[in-house]
Protein backbone atom coordinates (compact mmCIF):
# COMPACT_ATOMS: atom_id res chain seq x y z
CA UNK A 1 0.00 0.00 0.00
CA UNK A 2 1.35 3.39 -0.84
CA UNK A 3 1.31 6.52 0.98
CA UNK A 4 -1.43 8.07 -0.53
CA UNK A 5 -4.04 4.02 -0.21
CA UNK A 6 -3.51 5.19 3.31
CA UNK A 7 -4.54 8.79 4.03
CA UNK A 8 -7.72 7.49 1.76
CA UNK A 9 -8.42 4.37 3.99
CA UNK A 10 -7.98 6.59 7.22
CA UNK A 11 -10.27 9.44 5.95
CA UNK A 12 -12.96 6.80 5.08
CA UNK A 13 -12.51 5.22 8.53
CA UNK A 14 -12.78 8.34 10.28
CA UNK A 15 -15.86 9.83 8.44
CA UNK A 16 -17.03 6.20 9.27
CA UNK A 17 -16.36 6.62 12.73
CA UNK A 18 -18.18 9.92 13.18
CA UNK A 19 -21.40 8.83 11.30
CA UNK A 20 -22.05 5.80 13.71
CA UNK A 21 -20.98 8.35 16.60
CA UNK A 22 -23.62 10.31 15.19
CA UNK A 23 -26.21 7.72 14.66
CA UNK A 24 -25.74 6.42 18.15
CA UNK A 25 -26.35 10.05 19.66
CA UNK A 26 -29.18 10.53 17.76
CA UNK A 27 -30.66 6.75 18.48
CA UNK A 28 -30.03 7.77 22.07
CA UNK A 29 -31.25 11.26 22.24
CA UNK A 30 -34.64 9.59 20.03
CA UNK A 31 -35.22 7.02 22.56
CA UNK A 32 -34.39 9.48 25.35
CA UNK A 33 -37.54 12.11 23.56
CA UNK A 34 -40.02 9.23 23.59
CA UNK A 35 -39.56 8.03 27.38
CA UNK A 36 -39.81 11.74 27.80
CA UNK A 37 -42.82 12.25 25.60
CA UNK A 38 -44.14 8.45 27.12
CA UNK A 39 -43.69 10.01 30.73
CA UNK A 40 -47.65 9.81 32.48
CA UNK A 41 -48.11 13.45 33.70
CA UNK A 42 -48.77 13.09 37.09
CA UNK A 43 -49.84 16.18 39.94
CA UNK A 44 -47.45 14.49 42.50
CA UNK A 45 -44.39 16.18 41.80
CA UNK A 46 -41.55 14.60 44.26
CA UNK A 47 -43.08 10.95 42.71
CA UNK A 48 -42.14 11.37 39.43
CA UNK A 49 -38.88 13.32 40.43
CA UNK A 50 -37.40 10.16 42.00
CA UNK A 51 -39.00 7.94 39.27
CA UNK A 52 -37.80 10.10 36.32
CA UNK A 53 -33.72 10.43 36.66
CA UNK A 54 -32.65 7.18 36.19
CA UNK A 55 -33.70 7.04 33.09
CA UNK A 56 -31.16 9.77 31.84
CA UNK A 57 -28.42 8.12 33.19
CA UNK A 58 -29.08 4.53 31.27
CA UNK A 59 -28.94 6.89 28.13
CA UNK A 60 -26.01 8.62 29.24
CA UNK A 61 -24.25 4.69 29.92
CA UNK A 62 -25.02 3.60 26.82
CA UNK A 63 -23.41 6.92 24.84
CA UNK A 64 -20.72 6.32 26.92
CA UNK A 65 -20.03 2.76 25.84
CA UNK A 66 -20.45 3.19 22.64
CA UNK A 67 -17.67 5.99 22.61
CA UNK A 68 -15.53 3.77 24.35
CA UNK A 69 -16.68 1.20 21.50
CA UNK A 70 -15.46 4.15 18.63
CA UNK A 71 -12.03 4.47 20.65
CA UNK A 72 -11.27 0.61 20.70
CA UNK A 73 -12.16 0.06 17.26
CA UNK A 74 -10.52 3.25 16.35
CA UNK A 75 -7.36 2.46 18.28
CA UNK A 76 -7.53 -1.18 16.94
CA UNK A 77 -7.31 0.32 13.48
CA UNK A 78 -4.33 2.61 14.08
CA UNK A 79 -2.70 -0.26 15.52
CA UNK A 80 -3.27 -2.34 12.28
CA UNK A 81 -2.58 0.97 10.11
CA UNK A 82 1.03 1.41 11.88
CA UNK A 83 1.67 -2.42 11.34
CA UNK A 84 0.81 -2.50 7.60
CA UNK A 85 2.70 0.85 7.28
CA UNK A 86 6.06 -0.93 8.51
CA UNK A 87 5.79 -4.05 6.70
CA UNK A 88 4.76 -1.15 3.52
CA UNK A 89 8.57 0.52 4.57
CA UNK A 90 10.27 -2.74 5.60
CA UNK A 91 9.48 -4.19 2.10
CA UNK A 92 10.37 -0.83 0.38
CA UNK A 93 13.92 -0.62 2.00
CA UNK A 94 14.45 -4.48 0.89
CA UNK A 95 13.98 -3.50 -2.66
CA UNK A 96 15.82 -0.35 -2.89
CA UNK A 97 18.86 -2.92 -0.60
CA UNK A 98 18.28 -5.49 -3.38
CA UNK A 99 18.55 -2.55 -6.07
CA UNK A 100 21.90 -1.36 -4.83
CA UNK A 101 23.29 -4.57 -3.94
CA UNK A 102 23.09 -5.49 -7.65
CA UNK A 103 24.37 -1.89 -8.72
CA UNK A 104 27.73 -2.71 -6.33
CA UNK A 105 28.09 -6.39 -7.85
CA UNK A 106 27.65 -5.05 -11.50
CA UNK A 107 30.08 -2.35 -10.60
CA UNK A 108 32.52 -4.66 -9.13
CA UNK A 109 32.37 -6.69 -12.38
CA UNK A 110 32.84 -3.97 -14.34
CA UNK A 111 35.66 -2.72 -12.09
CA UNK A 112 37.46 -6.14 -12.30
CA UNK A 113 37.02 -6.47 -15.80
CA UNK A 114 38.66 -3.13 -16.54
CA UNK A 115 41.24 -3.77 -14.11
CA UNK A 116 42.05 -6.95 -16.41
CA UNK A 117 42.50 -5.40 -19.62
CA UNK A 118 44.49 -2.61 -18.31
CA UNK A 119 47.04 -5.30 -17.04
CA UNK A 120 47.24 -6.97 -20.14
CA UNK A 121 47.52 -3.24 -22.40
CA UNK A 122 50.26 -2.94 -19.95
CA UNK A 123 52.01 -6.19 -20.06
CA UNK A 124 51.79 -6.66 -23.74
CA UNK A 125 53.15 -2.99 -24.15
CA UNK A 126 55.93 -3.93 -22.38
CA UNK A 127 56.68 -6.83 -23.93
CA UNK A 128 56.34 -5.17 -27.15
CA UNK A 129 59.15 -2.85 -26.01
CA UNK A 130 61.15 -5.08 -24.77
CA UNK A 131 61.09 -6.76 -28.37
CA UNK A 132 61.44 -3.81 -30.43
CA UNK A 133 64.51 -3.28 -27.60
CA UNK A 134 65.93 -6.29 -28.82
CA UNK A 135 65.52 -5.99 -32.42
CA UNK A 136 66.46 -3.00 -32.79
CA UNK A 137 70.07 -3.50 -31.21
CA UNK A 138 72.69 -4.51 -33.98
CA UNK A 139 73.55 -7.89 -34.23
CA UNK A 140 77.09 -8.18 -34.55
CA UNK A 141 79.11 -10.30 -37.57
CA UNK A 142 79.70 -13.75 -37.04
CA UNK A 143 83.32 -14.34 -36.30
CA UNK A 144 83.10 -18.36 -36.70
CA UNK A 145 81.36 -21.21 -38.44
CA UNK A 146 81.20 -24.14 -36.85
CA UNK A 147 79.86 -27.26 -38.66
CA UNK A 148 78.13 -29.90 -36.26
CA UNK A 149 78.77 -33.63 -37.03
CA UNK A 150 76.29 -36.08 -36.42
CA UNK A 151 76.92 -38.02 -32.99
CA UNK A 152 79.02 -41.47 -33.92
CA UNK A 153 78.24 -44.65 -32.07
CA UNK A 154 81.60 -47.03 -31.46
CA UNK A 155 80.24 -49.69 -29.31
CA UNK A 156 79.38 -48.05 -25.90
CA UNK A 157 80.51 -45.00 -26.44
CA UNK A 158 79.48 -41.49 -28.15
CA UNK A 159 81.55 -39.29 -29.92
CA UNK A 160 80.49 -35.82 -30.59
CA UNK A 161 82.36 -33.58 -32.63
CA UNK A 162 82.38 -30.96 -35.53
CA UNK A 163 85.18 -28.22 -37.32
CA UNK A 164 85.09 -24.58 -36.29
CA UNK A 165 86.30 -22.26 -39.46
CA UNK A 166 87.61 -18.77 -38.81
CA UNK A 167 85.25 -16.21 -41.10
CA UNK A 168 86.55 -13.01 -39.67
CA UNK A 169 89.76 -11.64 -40.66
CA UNK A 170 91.49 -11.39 -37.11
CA UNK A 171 93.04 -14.13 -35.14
CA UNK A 172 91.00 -16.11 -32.70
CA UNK A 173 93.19 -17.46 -29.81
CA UNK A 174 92.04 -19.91 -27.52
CA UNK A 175 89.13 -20.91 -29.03
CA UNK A 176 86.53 -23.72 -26.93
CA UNK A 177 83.28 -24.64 -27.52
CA UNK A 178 80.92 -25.48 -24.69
CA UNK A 179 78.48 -28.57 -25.17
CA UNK A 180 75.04 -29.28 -23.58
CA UNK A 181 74.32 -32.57 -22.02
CA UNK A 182 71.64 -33.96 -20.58
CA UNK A 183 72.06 -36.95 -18.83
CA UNK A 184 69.74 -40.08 -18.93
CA UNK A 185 69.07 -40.58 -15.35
CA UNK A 186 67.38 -37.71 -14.04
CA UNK A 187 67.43 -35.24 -17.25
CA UNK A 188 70.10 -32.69 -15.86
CA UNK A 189 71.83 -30.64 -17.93
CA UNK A 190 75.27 -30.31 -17.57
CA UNK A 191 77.71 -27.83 -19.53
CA UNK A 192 81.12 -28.87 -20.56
CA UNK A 193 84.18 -26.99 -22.62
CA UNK A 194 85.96 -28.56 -25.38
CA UNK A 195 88.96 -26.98 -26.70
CA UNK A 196 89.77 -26.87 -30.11
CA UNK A 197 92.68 -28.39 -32.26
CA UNK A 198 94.45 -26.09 -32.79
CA UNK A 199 92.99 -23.98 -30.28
CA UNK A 200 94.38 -20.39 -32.38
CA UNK A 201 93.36 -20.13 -35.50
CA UNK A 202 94.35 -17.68 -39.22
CA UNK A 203 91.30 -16.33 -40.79
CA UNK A 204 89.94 -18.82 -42.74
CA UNK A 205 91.53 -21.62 -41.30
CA UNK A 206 89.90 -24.49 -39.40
CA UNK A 207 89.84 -26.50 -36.03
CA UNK A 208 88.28 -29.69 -34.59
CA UNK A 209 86.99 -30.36 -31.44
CA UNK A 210 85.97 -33.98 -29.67
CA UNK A 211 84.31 -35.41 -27.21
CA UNK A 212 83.68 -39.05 -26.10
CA UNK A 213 81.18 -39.94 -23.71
CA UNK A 214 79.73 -43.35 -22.55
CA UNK A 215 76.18 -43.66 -24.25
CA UNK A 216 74.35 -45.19 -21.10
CA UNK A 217 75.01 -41.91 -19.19
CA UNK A 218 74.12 -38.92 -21.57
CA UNK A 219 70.33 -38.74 -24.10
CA UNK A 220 71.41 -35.58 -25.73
CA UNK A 221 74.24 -33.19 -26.73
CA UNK A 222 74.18 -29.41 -28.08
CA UNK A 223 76.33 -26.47 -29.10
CA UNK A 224 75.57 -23.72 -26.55
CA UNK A 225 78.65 -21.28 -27.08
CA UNK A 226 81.76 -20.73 -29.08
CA UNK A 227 84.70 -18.73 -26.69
CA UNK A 228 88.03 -17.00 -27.57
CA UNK A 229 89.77 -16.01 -24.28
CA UNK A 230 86.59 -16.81 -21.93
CA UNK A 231 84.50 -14.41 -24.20
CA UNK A 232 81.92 -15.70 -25.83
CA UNK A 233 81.87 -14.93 -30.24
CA UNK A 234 79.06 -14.71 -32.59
CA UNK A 235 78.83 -17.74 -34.40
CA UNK A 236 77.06 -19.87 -37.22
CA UNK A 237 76.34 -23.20 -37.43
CA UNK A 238 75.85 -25.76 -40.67
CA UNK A 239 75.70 -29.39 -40.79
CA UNK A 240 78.97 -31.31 -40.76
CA UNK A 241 79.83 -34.90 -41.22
CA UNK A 242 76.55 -36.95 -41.37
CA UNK A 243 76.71 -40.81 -39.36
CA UNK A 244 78.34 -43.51 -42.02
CA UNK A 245 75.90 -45.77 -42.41
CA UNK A 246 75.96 -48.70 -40.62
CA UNK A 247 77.21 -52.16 -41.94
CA UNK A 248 75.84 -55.53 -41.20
CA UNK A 249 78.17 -58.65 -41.53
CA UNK A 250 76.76 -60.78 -43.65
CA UNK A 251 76.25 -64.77 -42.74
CA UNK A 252 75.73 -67.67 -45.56
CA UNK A 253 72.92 -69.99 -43.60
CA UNK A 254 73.34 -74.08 -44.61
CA UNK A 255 70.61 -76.23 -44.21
CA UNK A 256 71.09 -79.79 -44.88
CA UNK A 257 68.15 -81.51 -46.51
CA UNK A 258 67.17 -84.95 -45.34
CA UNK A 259 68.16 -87.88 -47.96
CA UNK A 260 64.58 -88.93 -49.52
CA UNK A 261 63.23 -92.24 -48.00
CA UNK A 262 62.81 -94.86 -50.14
CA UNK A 263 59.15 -94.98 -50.71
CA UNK A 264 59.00 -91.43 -51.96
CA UNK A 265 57.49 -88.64 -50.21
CA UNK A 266 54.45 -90.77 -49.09
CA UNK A 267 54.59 -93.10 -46.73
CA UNK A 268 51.52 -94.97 -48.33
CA UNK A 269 52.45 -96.20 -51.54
CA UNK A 270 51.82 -98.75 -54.14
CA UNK A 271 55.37 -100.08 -53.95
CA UNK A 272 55.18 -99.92 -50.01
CA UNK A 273 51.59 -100.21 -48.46
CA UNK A 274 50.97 -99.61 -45.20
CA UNK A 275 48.10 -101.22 -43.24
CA UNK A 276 45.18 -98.86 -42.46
CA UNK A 277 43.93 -100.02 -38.82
C-alpha cells in the first residue's frame, strides 16, 4: 500500500467513525424524547422526580459505551494501520537494498574487468618494447662457423664432434666450444668446454673439437657457445659430417636336406603299403 491508499483508507474510517458516533447520539437522544414524551403526567411532583432520573443516566451509559466502542475500534485500526505501514517501509527498504546490492556487484564486475585489460595493455606494451629493444640492437658479424657432425656410435661410447672455421679476418686465440648434455638418469643438464685443435686459429683456417662420452650416461648433446679467451663470439652453425651408415656382416645360412626315403614322399604307396587299422 502506498502513501497516498492510506490517508484514503484513514479518511474513510474516520468519516465512518463519526457517522455511527452520530447515529448512536441521535438513536439515544430519540429514545431518550419518547420516554420523555411516554412520561404519564402526574400532579405528585416529588413521585415522578425520584422515578424520572434514572432514566437519563441509562442513556447517558449507553453513549458512553459506545464511545468507548469508537475508541477501541478506532485504536484497533491505528494499531493495524502502523503495522501494515512498517511491513509497507520494511518491504520498500528491501527493494531499494536489493537494487543497490546489484548496482555494487555489476560495478565490481565492471571494475574487475577493466582492471584486467588494463594489465594486459600494460604487459603486452611492455613486452612489445622489450622486443622492439631487442631488435632493434645490432647484431654483430659472425666471427666463426662451426659445422656440427652427427653423434658417432663405437660400441658403448658417443663421440660428438664438428670443425670450427675462422670467417673473420682477425686471429682467434684460444678458441673452446661449450656442449650441452643432458644426462639419462634424471634429465640434468650439464655444460662442458671442449677446446679446439688447434685452439688459435688464421682467418679462414679451421679446427676440430671432440668429445667421447659413454652412451648409457648422456640422451642428448648441443652447441651452446663458441669462446676465444673466456668471451663468448658470434657464431654460425651448418651441418657437418653426417653418421656412415651402418654395416651388417653378412652370414651364408646351410641347411642340410634330409636324404629322400625310399618310398618317396608318401609313406603310403603302391610299392610300399601300409596297413590302415
Amino acid at each position: 500500500m502506498t502513501e497516498h491508499a492510506f490517508k484514503e483508507v484513514m479518511n474513510s474510517v474516520k468519516v465512518l467513525a463519526v457517522l455511527a458516533f452520530l447515529l448512536t447520539s441521535l438513536t439515544a437522544a430519540t429514545a431518550q424524547q419518547n420516554t420523555l414524551n411516554q412520561k404519564p403526567v402526574s400532579l405528585e411532583r416529588d413521585k415522578s422526580a425520584t422515578e424520572d432520573p434514572a432514566r437519563p443516566f441509562s442513556a447517558m451509559e449507553e453513549e458512553m459505551r459506545a464511545k468507548r466502542a469508537i475508541k477501541v475500534v478506532d485504536k484497533e485500526y491505528q494499531e493495524n494501520l502502523e503495522r501494515a505501514r512498517d511491513l509497507s517501509l520494511l518491504g520498500a527498504s528491501l527493494k531499494v537494498l536489493a537494487g543497490l546490492s546489484a548496482l555494487v556487484i555489476t560495478a565490481l564486475v565492471f571494475a574487475g574487468y577493466a582492471l584486467l585489460r588494463k594489465r594486459h595493455a600494460q604487459s603486452s606494451a611492455s613486452s612489445a618494447v622489450l622486443s622492439h629493444g631487442r631488435t632493434s640492437e645490432p647484431r654483430k658479424p659472425p666471427k666463426a662457423l662451426i659445422m656440427v657432425d652427427d653423434a658417432l656410435l663405437q660400441g658403448n661410447k658417443t663421440i660428438i664432434g664438428g670443425t670450427v672455421k675462422n670467417t673473420s679476418s682477425e686471429k682467434l686465440e684460444q678458441l673452446s666450444v661449450e656442449v650441452e648434455l643432458k644426462r639419462r638418469k634424471d634429465g640434468v643438464a650439464e655444460l662442458q668446454l671442449v677446446t679446439l685443435e688447434p685452439a688459435q686459429l688464421e682467418p679462414e683456417h679451421e679446427g676440430r673439437y671432440s668429445l667421447e662420452l659413454k652412451a648409457q650416461d648422456y640422451g642428448s648433446a648441443r652447441l651452446v657457445a663458441l669462446k676465444a679467451n673466456s668471451v663468448v663470439l658470434p657464431y654460425t652453425t651448418a651441418q657437418g659430417q653426417k653418421r656412415p651408415p651402418e654395416r651388417l656382416e653378412s652370414k651364408t645360412i646351410k641347411i642340410d636336406k634330409p636324404a629322400p626315403s625310399k618310398g618317396g614322399e608318401f609313406l603310403n604307396s603302391p610299392d610300399n603299403p601300409a596297413r590302415v587299422p
